[in-house]
C-alpha atoms as a PDB file:
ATOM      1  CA  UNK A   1     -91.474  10.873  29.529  1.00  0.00           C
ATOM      2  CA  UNK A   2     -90.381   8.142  32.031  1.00  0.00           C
ATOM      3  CA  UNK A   3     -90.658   8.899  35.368  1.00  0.00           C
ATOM      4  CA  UNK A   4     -89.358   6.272  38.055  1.00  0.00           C
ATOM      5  CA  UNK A   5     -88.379   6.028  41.889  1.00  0.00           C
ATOM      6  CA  UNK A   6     -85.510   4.140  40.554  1.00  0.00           C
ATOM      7  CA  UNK A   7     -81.804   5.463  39.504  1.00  0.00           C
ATOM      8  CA  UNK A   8     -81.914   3.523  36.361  1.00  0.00           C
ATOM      9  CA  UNK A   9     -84.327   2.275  33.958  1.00  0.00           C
ATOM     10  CA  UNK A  10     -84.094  -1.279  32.916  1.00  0.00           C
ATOM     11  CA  UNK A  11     -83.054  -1.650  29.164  1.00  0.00           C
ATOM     12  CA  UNK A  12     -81.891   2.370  29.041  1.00  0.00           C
ATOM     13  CA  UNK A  13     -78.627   4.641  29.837  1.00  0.00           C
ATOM     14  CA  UNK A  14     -78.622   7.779  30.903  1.00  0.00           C
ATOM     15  CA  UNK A  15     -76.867   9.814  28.380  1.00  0.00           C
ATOM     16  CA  UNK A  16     -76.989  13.246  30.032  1.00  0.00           C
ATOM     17  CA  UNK A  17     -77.598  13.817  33.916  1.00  0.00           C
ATOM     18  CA  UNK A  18     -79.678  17.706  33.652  1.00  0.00           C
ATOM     19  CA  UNK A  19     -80.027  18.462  37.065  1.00  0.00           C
ATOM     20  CA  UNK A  20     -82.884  18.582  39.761  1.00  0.00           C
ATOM     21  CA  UNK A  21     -86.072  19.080  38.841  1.00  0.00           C
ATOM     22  CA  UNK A  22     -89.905  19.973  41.033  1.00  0.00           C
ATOM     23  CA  UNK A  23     -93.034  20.816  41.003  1.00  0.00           C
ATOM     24  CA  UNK A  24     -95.505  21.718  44.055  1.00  0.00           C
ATOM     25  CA  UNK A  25     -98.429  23.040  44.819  1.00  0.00           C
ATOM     26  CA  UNK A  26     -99.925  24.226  47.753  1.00  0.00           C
ATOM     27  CA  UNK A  27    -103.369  23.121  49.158  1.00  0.00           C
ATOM     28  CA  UNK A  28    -106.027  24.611  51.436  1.00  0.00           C
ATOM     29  CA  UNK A  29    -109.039  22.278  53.171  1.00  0.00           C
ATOM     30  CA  UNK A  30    -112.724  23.358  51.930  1.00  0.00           C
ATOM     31  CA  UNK A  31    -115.099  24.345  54.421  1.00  0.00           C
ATOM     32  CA  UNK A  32    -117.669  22.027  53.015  1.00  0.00           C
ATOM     33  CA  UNK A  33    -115.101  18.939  52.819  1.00  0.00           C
ATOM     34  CA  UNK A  34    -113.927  20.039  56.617  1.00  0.00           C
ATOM     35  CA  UNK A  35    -117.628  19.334  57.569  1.00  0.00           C
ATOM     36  CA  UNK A  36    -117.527  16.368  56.055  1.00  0.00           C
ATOM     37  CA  UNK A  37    -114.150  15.084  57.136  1.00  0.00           C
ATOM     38  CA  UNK A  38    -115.472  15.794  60.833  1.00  0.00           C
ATOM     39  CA  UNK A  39    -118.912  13.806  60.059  1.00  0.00           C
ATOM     40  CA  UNK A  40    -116.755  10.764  59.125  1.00  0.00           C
ATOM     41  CA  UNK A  41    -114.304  11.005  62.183  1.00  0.00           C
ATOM     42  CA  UNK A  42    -117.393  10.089  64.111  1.00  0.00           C
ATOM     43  CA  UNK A  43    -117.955   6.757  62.770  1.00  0.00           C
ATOM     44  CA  UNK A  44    -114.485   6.154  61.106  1.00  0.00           C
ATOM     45  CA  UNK A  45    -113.196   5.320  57.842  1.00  0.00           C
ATOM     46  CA  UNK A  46    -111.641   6.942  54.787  1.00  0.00           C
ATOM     47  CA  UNK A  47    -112.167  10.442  54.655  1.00  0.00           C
ATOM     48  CA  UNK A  48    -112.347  10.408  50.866  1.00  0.00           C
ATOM     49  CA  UNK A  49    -112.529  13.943  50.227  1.00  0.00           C
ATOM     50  CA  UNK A  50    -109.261  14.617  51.405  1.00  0.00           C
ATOM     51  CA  UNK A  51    -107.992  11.179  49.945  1.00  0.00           C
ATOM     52  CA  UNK A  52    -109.378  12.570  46.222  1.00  0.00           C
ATOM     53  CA  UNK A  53    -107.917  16.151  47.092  1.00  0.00           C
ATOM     54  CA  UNK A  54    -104.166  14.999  48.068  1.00  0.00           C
ATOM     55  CA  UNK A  55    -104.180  12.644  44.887  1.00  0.00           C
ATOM     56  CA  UNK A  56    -104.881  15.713  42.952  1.00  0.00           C
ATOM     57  CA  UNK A  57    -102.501  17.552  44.621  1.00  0.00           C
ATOM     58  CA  UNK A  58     -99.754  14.771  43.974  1.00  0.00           C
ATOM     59  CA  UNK A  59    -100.528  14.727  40.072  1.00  0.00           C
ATOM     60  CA  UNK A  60    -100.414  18.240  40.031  1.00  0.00           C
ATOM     61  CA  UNK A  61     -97.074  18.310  41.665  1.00  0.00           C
ATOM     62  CA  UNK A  62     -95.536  15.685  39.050  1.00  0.00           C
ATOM     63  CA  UNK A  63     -97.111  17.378  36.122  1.00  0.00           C
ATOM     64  CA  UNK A  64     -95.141  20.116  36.839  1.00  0.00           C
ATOM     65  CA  UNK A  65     -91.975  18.518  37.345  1.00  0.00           C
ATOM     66  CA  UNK A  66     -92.491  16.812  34.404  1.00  0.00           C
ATOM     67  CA  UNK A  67     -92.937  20.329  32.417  1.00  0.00           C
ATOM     68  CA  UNK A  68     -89.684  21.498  34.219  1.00  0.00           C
ATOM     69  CA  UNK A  69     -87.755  18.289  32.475  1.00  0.00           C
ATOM     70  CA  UNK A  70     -89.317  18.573  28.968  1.00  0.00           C
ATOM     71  CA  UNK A  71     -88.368  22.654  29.390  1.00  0.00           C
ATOM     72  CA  UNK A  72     -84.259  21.369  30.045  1.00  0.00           C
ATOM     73  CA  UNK A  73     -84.650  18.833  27.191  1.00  0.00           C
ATOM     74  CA  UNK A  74     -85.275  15.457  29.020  1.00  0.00           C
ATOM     75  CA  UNK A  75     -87.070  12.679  28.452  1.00  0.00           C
ATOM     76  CA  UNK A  76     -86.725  11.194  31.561  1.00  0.00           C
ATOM     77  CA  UNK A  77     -87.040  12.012  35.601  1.00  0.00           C
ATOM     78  CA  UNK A  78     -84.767   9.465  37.607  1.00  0.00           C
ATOM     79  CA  UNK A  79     -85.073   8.941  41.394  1.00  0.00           C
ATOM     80  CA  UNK A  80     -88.692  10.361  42.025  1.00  0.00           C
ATOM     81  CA  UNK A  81     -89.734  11.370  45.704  1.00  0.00           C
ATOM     82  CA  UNK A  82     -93.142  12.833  47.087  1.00  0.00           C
ATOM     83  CA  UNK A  83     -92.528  15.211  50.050  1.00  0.00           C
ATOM     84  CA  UNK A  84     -95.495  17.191  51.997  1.00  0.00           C
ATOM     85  CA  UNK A  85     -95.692  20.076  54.566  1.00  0.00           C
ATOM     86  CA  UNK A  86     -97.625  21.833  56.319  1.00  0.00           C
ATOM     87  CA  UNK A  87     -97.700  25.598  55.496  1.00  0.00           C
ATOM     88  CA  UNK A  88    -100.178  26.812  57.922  1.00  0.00           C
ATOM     89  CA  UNK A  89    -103.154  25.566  59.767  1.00  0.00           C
ATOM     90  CA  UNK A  90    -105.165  23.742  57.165  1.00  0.00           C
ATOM     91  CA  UNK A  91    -102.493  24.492  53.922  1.00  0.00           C
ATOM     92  CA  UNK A  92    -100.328  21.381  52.626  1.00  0.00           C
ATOM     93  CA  UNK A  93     -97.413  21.707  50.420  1.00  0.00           C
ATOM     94  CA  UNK A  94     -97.187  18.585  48.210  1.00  0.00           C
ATOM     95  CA  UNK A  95     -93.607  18.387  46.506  1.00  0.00           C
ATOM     96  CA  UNK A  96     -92.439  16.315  43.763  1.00  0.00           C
ATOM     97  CA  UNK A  97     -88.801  16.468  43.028  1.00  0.00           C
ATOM     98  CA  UNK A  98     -85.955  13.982  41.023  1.00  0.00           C
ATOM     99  CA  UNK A  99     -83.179  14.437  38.461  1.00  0.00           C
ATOM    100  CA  UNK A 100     -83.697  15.503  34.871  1.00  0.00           C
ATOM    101  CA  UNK A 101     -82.131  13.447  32.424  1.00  0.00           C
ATOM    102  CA  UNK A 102     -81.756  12.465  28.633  1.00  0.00           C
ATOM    103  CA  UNK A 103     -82.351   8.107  28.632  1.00  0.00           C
ATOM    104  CA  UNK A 104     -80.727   6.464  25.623  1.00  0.00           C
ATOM    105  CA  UNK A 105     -81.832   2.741  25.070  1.00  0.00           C
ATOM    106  CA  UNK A 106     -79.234   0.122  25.368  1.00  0.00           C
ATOM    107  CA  UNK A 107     -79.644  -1.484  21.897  1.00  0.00           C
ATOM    108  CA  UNK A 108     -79.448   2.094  20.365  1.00  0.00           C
ATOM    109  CA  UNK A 109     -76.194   2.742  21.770  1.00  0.00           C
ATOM    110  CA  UNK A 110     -74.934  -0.426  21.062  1.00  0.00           C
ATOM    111  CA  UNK A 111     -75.945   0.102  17.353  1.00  0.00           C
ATOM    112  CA  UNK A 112     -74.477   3.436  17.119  1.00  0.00           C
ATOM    113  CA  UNK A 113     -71.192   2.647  18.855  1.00  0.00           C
ATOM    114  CA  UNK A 114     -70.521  -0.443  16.438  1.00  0.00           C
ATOM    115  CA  UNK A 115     -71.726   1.430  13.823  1.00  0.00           C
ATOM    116  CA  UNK A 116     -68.452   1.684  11.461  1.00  0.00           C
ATOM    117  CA  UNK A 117     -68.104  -2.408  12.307  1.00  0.00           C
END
């Protein structure tokens, strides 16, 4: 499965446009990770427990948008964007949305249109 932030894909065509596609998930902090978080905002820095959870969160959220675009028959997810919101006090929604659709390469449809040359 391709999936780019781009509306094309170099060396491709897209065949069929299949429509919008997503996948979220919704995130609560940890107690324990809080504590930490709060430890680290006294000296500074990365707070790399919430740095590890949002990647998580992110790769969930494109693994399911990527099972929504296999499920309509594509092989390919065209203009890919990250949104996030907050659901509550301490709740994220990380959302991954783009457009479903079936990539044919460029020298494949060249061979098949000349094919009775």
């Amino acid at each position: 499965m391709i999936v780019t932030t781009t509306s094309t894909v170099d060396g491709c065509r897209v065949r069929r446009n299949l429509g919008l596609v997503r996948g979220s998930t919704v995130r609560t902090k940890h107690i324990g990770k809080d504590i930490l978080a709060w430890l680290r905002h006294l000296v500074g820095g990365e707070v790399h427990e919430y740095t590890k959870m949002m990647g998580q969160s992110r790769e969930q959220a494109l693994d399911r948008m990527v099972e929504e675009a296999r499920a309509l028959g594509a092989n390919g997810v065209v203009a890919t964007r990250f949104q996030t919101s907050k659901i509550m006090a301490g709740a994220s929604e990380i959302l991954c949305y783009g457009t479903a659709v079936v990539l044919e390469r460029e020298d494949e449809a060249d061979t098949a249109g000349a094919g009775g040359s």
